[in-house]
PDB file of N, CA and C in Angstrom:
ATOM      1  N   UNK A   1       0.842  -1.177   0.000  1.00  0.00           N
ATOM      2  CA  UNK A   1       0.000   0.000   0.000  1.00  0.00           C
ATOM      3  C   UNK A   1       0.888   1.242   0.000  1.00  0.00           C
ATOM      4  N   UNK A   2       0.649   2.254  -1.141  1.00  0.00           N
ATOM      5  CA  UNK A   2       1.041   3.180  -1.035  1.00  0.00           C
ATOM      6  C   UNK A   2       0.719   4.527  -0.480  1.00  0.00           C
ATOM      7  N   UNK A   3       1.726   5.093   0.253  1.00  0.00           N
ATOM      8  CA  UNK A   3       1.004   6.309   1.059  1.00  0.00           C
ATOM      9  C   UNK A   3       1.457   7.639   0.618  1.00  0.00           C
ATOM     10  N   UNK A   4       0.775   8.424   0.765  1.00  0.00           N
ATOM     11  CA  UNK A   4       0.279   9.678   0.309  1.00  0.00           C
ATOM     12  C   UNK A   4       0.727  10.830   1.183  1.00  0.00           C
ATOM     13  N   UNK A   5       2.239  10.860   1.525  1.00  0.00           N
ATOM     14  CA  UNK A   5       2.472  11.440   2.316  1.00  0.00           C
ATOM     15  C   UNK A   5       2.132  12.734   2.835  1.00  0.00           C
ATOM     16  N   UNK A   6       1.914  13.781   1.558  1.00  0.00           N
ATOM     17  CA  UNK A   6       1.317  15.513   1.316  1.00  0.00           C
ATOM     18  C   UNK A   6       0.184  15.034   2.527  1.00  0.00           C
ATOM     19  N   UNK A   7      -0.353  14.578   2.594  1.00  0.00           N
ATOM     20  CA  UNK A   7      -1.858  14.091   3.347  1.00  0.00           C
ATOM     21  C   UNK A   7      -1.798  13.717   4.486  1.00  0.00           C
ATOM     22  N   UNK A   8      -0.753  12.956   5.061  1.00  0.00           N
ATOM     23  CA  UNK A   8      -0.634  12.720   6.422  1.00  0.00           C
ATOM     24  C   UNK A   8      -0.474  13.337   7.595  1.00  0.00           C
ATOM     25  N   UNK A   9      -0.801  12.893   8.667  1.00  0.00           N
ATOM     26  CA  UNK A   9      -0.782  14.267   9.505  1.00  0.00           C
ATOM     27  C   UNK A   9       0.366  13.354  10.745  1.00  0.00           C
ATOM     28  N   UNK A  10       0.524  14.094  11.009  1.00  0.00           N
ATOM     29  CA  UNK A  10       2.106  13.471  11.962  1.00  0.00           C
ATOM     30  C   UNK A  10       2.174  14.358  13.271  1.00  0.00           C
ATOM     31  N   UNK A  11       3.274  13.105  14.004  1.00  0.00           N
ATOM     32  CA  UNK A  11       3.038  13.700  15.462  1.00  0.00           C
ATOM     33  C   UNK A  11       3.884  15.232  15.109  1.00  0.00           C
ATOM     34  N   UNK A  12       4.770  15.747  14.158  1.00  0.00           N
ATOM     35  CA  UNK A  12       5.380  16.937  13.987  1.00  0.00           C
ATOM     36  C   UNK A  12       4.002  18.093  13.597  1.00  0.00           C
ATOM     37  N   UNK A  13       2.973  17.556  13.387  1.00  0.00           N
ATOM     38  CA  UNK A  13       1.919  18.713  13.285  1.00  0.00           C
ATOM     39  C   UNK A  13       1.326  18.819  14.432  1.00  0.00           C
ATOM     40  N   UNK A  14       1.230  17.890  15.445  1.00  0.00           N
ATOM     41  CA  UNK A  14       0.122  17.722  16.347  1.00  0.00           C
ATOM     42  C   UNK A  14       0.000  19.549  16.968  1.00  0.00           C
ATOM     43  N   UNK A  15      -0.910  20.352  17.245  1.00  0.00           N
ATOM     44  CA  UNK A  15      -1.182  21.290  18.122  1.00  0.00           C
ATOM     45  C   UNK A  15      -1.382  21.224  19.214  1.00  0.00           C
ATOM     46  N   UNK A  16      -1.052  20.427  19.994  1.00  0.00           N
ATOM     47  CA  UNK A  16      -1.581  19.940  21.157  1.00  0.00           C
ATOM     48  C   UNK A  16      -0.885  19.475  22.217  1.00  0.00           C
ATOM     49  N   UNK A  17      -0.021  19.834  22.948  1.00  0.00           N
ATOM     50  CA  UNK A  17       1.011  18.389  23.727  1.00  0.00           C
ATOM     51  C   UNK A  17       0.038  16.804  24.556  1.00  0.00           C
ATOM     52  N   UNK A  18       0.976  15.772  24.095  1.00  0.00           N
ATOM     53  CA  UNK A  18       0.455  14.775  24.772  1.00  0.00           C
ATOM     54  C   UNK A  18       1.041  14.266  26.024  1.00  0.00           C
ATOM     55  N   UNK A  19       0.202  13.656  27.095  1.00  0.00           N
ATOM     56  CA  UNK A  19       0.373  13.247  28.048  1.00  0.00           C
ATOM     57  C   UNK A  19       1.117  11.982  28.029  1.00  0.00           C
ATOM     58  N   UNK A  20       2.337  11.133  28.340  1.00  0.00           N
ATOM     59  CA  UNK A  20       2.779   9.751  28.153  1.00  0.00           C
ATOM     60  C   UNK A  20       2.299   8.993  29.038  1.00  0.00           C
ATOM     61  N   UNK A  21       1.860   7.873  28.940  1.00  0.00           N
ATOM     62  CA  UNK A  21       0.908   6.772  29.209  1.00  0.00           C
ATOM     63  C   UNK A  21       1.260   5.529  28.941  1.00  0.00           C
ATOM     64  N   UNK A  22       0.714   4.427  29.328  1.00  0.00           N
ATOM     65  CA  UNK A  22       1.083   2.828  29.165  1.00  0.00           C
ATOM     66  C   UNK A  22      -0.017   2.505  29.320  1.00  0.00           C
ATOM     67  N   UNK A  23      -1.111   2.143  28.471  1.00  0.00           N
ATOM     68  CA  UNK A  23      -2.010   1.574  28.807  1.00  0.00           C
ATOM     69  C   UNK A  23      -2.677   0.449  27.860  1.00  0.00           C
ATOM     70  N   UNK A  24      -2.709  -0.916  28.028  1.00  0.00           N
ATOM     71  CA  UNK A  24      -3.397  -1.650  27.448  1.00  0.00           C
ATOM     72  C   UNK A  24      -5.248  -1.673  27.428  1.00  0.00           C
ATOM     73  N   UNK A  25      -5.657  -0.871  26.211  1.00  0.00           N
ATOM     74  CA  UNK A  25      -6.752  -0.806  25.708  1.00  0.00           C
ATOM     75  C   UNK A  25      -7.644  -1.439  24.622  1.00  0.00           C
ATOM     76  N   UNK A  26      -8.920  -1.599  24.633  1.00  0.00           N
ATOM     77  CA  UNK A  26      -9.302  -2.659  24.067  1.00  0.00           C
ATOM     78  C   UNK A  26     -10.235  -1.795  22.910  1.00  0.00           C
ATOM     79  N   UNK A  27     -10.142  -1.591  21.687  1.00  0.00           N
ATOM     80  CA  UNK A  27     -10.489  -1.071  20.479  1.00  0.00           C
ATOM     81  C   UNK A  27     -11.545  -2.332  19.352  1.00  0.00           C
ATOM     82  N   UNK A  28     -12.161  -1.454  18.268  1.00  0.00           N
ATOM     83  CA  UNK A  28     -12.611  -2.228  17.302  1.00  0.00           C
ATOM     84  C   UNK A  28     -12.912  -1.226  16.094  1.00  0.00           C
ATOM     85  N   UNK A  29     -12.515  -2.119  15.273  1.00  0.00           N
ATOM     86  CA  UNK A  29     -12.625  -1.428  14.010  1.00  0.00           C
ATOM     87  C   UNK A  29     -13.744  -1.424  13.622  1.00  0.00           C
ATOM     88  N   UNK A  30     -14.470  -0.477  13.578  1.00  0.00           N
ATOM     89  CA  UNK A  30     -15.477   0.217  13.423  1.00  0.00           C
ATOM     90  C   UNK A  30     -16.032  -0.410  11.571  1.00  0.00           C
ATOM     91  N   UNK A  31     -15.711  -0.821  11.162  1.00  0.00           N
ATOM     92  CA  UNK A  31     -16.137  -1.282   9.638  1.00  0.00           C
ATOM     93  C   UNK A  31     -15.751  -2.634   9.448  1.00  0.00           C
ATOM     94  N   UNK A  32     -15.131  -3.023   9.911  1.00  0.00           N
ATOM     95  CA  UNK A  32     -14.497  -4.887  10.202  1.00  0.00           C
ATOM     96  C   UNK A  32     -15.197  -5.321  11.373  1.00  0.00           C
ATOM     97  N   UNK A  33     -15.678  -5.063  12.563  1.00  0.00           N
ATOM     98  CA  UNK A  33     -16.066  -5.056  13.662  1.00  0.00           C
ATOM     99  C   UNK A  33     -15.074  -5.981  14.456  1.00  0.00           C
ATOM    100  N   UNK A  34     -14.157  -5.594  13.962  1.00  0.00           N
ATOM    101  CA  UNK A  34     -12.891  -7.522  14.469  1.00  0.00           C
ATOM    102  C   UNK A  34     -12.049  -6.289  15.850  1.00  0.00           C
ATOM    103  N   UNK A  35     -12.260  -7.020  17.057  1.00  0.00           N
ATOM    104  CA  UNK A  35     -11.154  -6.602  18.184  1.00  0.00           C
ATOM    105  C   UNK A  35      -9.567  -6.198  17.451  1.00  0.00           C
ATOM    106  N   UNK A  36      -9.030  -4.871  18.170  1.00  0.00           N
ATOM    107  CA  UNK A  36      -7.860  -4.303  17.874  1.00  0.00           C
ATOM    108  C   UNK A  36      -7.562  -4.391  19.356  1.00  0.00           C
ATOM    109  N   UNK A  37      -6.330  -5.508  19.826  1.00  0.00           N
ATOM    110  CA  UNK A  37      -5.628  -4.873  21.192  1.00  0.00           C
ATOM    111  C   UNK A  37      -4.665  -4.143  20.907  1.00  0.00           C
ATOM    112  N   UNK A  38      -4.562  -2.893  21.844  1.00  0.00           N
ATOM    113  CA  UNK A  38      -3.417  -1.593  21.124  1.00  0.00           C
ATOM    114  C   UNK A  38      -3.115  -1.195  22.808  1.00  0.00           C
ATOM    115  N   UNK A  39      -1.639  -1.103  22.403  1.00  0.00           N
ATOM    116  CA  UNK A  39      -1.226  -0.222  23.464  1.00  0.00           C
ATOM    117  C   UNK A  39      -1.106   1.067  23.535  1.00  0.00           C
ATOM    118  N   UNK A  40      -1.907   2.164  24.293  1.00  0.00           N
ATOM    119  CA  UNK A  40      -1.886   3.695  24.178  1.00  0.00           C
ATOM    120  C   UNK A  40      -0.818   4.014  24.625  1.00  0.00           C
ATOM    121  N   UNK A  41      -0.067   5.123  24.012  1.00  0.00           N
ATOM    122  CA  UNK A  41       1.438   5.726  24.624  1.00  0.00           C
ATOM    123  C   UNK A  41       1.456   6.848  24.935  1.00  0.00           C
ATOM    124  N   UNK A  42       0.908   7.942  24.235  1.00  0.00           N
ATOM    125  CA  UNK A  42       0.029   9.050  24.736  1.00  0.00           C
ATOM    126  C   UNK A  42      -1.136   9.569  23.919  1.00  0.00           C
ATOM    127  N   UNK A  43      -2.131  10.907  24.782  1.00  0.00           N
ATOM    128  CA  UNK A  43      -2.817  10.526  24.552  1.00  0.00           C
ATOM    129  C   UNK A  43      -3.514  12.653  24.978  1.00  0.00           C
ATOM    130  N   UNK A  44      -4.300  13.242  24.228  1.00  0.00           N
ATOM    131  CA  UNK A  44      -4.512  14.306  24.543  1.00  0.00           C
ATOM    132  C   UNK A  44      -6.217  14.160  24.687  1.00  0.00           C
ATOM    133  N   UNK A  45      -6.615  15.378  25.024  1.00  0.00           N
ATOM    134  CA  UNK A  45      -8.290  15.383  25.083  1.00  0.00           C
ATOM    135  C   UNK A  45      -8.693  15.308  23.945  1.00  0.00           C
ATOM    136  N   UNK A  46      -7.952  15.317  22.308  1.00  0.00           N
ATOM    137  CA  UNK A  46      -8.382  15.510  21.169  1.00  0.00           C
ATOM    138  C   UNK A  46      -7.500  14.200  20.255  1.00  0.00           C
ATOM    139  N   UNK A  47      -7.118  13.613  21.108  1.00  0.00           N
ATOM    140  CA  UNK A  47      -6.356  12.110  20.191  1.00  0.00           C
ATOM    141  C   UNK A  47      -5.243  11.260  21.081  1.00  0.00           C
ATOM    142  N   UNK A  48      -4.622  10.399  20.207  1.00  0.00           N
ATOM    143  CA  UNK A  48      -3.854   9.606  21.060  1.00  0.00           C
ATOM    144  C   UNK A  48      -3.374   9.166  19.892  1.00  0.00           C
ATOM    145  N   UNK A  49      -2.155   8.430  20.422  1.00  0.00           N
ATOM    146  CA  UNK A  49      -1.171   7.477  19.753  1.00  0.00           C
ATOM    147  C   UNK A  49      -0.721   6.379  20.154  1.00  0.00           C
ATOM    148  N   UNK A  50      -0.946   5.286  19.550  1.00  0.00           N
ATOM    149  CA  UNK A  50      -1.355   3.531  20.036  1.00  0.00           C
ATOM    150  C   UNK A  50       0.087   2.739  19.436  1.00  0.00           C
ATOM    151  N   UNK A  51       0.377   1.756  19.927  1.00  0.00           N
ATOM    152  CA  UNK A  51       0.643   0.819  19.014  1.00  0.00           C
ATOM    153  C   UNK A  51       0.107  -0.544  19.069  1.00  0.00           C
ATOM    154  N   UNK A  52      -0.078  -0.472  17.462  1.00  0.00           N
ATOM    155  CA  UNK A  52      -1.360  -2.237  17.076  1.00  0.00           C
ATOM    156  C   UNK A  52      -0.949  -3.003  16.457  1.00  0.00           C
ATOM    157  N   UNK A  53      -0.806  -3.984  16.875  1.00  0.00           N
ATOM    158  CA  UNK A  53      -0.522  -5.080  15.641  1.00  0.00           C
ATOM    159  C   UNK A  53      -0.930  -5.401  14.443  1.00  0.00           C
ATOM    160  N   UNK A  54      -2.514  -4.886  14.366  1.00  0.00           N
ATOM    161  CA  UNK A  54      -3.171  -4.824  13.070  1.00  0.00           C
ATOM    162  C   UNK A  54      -2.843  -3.644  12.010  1.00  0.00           C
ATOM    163  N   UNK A  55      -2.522  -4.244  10.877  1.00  0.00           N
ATOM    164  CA  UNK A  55      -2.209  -2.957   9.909  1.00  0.00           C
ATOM    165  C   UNK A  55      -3.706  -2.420   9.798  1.00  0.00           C
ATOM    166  N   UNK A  56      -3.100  -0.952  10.493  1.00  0.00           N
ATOM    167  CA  UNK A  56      -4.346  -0.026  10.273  1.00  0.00           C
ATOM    168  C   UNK A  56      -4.376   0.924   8.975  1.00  0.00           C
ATOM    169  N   UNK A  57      -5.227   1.506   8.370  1.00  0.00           N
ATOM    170  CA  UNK A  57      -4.797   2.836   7.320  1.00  0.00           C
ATOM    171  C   UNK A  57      -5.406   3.967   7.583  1.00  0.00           C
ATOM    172  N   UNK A  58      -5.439   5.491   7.362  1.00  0.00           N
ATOM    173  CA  UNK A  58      -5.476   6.816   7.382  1.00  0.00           C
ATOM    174  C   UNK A  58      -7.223   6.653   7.178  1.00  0.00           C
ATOM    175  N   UNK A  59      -7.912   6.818   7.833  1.00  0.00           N
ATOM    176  CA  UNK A  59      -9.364   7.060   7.534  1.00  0.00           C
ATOM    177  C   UNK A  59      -9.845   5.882   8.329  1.00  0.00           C
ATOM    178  N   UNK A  60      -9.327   5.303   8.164  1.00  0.00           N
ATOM    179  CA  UNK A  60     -10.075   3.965   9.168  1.00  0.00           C
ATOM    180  C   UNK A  60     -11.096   4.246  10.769  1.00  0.00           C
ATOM    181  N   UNK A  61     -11.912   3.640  11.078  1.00  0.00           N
ATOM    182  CA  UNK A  61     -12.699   4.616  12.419  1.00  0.00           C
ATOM    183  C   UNK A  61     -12.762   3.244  13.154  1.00  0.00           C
ATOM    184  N   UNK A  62     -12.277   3.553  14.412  1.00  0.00           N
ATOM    185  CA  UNK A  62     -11.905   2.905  15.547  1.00  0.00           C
ATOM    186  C   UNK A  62     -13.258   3.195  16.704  1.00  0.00           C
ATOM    187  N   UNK A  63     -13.486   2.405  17.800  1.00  0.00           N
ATOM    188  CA  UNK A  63     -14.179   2.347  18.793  1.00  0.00           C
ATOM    189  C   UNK A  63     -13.216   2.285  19.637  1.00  0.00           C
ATOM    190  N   UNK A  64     -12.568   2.708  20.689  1.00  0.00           N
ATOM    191  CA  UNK A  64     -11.933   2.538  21.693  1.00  0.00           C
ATOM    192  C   UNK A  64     -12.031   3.101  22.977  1.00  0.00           C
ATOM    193  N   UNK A  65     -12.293   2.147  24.382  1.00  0.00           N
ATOM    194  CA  UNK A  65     -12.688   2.163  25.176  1.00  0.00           C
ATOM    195  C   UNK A  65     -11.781   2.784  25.924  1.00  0.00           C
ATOM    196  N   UNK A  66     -11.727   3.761  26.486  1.00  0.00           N
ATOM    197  CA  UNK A  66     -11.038   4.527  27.863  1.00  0.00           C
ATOM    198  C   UNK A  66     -11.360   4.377  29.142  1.00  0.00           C
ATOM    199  N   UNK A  67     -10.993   4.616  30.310  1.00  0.00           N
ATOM    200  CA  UNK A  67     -10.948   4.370  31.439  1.00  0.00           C
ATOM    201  C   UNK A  67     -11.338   5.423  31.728  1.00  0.00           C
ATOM    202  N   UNK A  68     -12.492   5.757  32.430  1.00  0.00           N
ATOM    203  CA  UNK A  68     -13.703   6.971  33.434  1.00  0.00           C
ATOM    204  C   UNK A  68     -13.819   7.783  32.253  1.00  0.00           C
ATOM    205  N   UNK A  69     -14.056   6.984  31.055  1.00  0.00           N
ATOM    206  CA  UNK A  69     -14.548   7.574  29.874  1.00  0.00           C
ATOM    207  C   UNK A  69     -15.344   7.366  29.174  1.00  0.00           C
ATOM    208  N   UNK A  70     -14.626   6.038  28.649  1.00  0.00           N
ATOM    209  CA  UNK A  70     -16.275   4.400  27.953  1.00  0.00           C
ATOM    210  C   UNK A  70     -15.546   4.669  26.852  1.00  0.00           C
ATOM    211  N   UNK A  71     -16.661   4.304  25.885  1.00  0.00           N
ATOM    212  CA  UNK A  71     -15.708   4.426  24.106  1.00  0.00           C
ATOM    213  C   UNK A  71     -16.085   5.479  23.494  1.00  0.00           C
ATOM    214  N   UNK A  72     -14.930   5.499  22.815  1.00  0.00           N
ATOM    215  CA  UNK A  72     -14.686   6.824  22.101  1.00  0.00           C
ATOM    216  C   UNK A  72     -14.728   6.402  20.639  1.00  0.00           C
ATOM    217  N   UNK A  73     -14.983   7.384  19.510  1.00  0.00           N
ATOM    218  CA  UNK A  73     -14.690   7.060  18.170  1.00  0.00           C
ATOM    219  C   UNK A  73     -13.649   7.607  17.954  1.00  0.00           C
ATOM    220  N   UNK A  74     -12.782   7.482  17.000  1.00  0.00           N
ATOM    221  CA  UNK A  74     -11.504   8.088  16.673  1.00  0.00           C
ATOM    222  C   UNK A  74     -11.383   7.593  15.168  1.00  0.00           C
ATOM    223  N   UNK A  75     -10.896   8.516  14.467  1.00  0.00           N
ATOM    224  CA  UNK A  75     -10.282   8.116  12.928  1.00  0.00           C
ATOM    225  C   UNK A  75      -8.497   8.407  13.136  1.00  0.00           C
ATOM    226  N   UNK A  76      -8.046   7.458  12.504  1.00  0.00           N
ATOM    227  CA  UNK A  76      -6.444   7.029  11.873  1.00  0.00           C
ATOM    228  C   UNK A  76      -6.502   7.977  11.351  1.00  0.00           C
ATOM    229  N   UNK A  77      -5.219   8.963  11.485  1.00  0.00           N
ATOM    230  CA  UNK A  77      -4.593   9.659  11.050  1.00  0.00           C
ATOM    231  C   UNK A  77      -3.541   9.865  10.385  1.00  0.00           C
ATOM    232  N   UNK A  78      -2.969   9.281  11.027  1.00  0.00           N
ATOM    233  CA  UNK A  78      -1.572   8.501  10.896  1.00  0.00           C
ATOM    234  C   UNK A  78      -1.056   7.263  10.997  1.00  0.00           C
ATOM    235  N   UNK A  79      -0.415   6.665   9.825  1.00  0.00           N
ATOM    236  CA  UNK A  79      -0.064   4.901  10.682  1.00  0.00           C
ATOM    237  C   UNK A  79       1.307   4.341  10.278  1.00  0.00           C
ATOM    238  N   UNK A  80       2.256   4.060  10.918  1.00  0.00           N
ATOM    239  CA  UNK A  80       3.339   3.674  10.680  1.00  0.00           C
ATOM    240  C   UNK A  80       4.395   2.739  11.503  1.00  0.00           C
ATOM    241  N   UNK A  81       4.649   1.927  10.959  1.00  0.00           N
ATOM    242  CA  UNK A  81       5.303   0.498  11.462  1.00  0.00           C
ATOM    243  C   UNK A  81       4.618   0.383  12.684  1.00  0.00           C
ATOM    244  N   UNK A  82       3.806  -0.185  12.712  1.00  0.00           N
ATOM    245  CA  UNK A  82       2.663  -0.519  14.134  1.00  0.00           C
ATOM    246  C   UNK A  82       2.542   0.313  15.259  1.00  0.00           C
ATOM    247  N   UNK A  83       2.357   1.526  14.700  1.00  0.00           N
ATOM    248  CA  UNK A  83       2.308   2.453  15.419  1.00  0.00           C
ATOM    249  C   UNK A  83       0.607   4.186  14.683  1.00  0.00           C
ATOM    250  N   UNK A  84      -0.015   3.950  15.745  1.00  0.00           N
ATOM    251  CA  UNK A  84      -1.422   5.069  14.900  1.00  0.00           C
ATOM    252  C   UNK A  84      -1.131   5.925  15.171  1.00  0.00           C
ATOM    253  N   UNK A  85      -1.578   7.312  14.635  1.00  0.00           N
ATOM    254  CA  UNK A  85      -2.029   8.426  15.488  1.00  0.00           C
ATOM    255  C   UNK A  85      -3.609   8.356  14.922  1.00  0.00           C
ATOM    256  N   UNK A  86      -4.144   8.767  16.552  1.00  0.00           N
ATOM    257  CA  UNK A  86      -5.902   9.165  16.184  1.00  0.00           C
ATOM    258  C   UNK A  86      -6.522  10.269  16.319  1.00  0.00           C
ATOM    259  N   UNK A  87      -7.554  10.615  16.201  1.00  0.00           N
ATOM    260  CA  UNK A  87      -8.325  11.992  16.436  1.00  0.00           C
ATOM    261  C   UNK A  87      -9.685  11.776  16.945  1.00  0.00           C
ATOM    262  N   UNK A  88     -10.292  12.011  18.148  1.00  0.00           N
ATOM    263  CA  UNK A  88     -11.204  11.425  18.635  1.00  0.00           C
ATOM    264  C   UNK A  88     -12.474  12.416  17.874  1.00  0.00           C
ATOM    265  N   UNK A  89     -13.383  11.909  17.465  1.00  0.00           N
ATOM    266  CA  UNK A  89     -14.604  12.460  16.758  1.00  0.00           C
ATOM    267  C   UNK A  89     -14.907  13.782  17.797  1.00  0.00           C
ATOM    268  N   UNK A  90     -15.168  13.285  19.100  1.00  0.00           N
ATOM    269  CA  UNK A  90     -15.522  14.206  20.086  1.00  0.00           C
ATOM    270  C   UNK A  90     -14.622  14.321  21.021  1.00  0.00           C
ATOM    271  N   UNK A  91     -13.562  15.935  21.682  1.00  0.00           N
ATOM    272  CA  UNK A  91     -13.128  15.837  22.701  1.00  0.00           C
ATOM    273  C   UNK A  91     -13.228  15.219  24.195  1.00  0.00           C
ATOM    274  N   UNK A  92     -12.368  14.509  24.501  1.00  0.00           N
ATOM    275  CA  UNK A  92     -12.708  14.266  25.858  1.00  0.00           C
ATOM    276  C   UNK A  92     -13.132  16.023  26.955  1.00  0.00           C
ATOM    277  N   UNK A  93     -14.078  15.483  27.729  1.00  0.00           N
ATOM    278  CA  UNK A  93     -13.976  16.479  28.499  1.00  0.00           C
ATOM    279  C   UNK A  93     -12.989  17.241  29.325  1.00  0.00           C
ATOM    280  N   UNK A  94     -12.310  17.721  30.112  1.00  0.00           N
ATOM    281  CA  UNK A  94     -11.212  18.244  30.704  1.00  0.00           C
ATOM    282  C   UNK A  94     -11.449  16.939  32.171  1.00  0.00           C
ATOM    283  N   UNK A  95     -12.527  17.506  32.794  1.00  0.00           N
ATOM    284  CA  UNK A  95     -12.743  16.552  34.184  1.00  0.00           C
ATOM    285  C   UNK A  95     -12.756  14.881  33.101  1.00  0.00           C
ATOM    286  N   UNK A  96     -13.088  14.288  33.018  1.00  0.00           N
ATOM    287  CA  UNK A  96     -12.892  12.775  32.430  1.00  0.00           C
ATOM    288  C   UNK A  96     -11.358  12.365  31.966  1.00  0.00           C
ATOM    289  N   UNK A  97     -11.077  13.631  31.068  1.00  0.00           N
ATOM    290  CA  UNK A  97      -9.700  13.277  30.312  1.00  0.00           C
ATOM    291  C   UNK A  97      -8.644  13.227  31.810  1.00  0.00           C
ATOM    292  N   UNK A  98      -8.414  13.826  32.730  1.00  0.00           N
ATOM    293  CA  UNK A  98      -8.076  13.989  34.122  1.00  0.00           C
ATOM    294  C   UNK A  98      -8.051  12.908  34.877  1.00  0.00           C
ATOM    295  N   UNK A  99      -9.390  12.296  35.166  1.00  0.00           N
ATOM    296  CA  UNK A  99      -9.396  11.015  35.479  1.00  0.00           C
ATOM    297  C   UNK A  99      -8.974   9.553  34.927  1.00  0.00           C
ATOM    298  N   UNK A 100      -9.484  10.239  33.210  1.00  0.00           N
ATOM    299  CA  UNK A 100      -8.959   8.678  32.615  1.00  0.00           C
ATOM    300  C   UNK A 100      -6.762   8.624  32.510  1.00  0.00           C
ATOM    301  N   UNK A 101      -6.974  10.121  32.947  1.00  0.00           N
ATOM    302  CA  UNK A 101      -5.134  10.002  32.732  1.00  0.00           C
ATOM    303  C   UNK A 101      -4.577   9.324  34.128  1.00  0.00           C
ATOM    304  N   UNK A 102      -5.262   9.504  35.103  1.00  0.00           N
ATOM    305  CA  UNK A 102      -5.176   8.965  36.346  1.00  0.00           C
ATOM    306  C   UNK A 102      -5.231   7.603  36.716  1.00  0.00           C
ATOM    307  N   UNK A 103      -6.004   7.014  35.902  1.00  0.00           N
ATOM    308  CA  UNK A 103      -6.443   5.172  35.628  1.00  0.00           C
ATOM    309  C   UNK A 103      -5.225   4.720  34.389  1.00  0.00           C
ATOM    310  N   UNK A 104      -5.240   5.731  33.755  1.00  0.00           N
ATOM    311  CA  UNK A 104      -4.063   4.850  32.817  1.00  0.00           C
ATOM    312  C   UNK A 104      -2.251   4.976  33.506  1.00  0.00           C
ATOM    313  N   UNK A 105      -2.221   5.631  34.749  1.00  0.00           N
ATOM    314  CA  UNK A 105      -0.911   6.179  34.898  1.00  0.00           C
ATOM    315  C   UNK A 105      -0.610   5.167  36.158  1.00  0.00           C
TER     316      UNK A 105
END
């Protein structure tokens, strides 16, 4: 598969700083409906960055469950050598994103 680099969005664009994290989370691909186990590494009120064993691609929409959060939607942004970046459809709240950083730390 060839990628389209002009198009990608990378942790060198992110606007945002992320929080670093270790957390084993339990995801699904939202159009395959097949379980993704991914490890979160960090992670902001507006996205995160996983690594999955499943080759993911740029548009792809994820379900993934957070801690004092529930599931979230997120689209692939980015994907490279088993590693995502995502963008959650809807911000986490400030109070939730707080807590779920607290359960994952």
């Amino acid at each position: 598969m060839a990628t389209d680099w002009a198009h990608v969005a990378s942790p060198e664009h992110r606007t945002e700083p992320r929080d670093e994290v270790h957390h084993r989370a339990r995801a699904t691909d939202i159009a395959a409906g097949c379980p993704l186990p991914m490890l979160i590494v960090n992670m902001s009120p507006h996205g995160m960055m996983a690594r999955c064993e499943v080759p993911l691609s740029i548009g792809d929409r994820l379900r993934i469950v957070l801690p004092a959060v529930g599931a979230r939607v997120a689209e692939v942004r980015w994907a490279l050598g088993g590693r995502i970046g995502c963008q959650f459809d809807q911000p986490v709240a400030i109070g939730d994103y707080v807590s779920a950083l607290s359960a994952m730390r």
